[in-house]
Protein backbone atom coordinates (compact mmCIF):
# COMPACT_ATOMS: atom_id res chain seq x y z
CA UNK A 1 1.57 21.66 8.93
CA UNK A 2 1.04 20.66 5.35
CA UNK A 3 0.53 23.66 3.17
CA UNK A 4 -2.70 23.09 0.56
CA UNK A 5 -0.76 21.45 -2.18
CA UNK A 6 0.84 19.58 -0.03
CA UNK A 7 -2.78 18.71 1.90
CA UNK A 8 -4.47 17.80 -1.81
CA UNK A 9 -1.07 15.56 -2.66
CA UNK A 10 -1.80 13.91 0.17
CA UNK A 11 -5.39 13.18 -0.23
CA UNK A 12 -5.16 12.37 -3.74
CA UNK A 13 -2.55 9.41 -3.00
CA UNK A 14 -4.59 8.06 -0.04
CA UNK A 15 -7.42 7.58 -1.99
CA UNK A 16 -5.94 6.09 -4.74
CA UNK A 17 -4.36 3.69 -1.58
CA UNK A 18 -7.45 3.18 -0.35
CA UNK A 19 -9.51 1.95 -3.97
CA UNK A 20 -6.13 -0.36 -3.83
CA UNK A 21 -7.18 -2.04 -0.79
CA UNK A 22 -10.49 -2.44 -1.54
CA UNK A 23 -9.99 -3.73 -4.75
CA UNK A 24 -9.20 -7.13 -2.50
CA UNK A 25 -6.51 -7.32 -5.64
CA UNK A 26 -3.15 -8.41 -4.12
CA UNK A 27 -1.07 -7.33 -7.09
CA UNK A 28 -2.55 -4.15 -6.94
CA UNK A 29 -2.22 -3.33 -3.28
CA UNK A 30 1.12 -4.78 -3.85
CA UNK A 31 1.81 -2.32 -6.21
CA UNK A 32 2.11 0.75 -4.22
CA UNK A 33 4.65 -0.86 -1.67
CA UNK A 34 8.41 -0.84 -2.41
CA UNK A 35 10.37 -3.97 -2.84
CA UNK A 36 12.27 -3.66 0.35
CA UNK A 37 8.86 -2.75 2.53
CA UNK A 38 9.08 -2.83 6.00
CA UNK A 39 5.10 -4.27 7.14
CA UNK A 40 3.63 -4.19 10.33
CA UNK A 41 0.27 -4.80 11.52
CA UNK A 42 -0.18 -5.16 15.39
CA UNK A 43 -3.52 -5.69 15.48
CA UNK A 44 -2.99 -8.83 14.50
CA UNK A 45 0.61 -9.32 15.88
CA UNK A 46 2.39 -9.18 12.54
CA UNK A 47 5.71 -7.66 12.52
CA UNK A 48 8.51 -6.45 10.08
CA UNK A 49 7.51 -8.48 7.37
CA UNK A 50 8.64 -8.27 3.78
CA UNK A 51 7.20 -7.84 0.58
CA UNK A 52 6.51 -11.57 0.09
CA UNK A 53 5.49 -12.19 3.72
CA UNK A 54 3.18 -9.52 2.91
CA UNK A 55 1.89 -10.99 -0.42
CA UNK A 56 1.29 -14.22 1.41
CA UNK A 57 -0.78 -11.96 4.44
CA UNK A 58 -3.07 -9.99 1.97
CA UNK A 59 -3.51 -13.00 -0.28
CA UNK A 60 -4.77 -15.10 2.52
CA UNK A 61 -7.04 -12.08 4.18
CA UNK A 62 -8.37 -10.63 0.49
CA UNK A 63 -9.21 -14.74 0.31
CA UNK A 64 -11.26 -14.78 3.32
CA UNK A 65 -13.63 -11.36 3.39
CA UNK A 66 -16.19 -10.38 1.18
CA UNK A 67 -17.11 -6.55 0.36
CA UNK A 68 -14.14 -5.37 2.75
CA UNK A 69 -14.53 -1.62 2.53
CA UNK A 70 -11.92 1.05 4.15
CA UNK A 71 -13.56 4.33 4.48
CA UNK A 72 -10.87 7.25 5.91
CA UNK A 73 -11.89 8.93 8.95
CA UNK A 74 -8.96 11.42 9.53
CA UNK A 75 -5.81 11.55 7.30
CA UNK A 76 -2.92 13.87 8.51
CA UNK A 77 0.94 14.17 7.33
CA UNK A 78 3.29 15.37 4.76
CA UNK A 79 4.57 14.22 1.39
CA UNK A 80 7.11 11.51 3.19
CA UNK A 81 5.07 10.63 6.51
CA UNK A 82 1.05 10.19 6.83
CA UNK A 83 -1.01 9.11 9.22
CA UNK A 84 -4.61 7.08 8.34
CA UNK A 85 -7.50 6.75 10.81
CA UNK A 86 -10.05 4.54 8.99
CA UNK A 87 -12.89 2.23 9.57
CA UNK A 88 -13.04 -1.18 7.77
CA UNK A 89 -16.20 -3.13 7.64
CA UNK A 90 -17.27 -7.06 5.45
CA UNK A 91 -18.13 -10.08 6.21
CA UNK A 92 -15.41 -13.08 6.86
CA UNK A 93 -15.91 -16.06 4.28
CA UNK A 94 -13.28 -18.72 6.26
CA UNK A 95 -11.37 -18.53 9.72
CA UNK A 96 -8.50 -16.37 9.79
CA UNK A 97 -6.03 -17.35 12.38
CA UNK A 98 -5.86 -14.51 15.13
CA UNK A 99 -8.99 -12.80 13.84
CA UNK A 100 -11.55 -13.54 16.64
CA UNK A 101 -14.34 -14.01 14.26
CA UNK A 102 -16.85 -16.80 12.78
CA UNK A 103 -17.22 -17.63 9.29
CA UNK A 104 -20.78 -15.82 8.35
CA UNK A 105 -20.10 -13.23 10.33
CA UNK A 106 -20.22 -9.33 9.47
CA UNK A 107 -16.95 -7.21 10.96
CA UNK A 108 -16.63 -3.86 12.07
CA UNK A 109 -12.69 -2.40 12.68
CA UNK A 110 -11.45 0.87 13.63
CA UNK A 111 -7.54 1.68 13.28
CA UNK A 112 -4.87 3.65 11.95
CA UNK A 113 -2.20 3.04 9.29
CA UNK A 114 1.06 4.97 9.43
CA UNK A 115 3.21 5.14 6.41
CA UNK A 116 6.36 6.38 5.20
CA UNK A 117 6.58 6.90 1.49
CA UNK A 118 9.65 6.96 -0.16
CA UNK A 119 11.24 9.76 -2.08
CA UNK A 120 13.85 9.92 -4.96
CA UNK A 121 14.71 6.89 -6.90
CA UNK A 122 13.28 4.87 -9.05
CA UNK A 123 10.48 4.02 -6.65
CA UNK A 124 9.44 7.55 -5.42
CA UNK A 125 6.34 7.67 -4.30
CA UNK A 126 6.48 4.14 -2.98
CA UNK A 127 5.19 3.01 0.83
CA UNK A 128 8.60 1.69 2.17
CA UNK A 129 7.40 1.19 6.10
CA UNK A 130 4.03 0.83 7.29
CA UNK A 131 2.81 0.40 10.60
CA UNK A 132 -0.84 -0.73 11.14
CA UNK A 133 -2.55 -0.73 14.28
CA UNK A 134 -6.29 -2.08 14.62
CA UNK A 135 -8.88 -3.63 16.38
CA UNK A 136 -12.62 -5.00 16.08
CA UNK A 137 -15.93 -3.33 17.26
CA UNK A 138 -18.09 -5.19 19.45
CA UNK A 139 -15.61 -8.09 20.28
């Protein structure tokens, strides 16, 4: 169990994750993920991607939502390991392929994010594998 400090670390850092995402800024998401990031999200049947696979993924998502908002739900872990429950909701602006959605219309997801953060070096503090695991409401 994460002692207090460890608990407000931990909180701290996810939110300033979290404003990242929602940003819909890909160089700022980016930002927070090591060069050699290991990128999953099943919920859409993306695996093991890199850091440019996973430029290319958030620049073509951030492209086709408006007002995508992550709000946290649960958030348990440690310095080097967290887990994320979270709830996602916008609107989809043009077809993503594998998202089971119309242009126009508003979404509602529910997942969790796991993430191991890297420690020591020159990129401490850095997410260097995430696994994301999602799916819509109502569909």
């Amino acid at each position: 169990m994460a002692t207090t400090e460890e608990r407000t670390f931990i909180e701290m850092r996810q939110e300033g994750y979290r404003q990242a995402h929602n940003s819909l800024d890909v160089s700022t998401l980016l930002s927070w993920m090591s060069q050699d990031i290991d990128y999953s999200d099943h919920g859409i049947g993306v695996v093991h991607i890199s850091k440019s696979g996973l430029h290319d993924l958030a620049t073509a998502v951030f492209s086709s939502v408006k007002d995508m908002v992550f709000t946290t739900v649960s958030l348990n872990g440690t310095k080097s390991f967290t887990a994320w429950e979270w709830i996602a909701k916008g609107t989809l602006l043009k077809e993503i392929p594998g998202i089971p959605l119309k242009v126009g219309d508003e979404f509602e997801s529910m997942g969790c994010s796991l993430f191991w953060w890297k420690e020591g070096g020159g990129e401490e503090g850095s997410i260097l594998k995430m696994a994301e695991y999602s799916r819509f409401v109502g569909i």
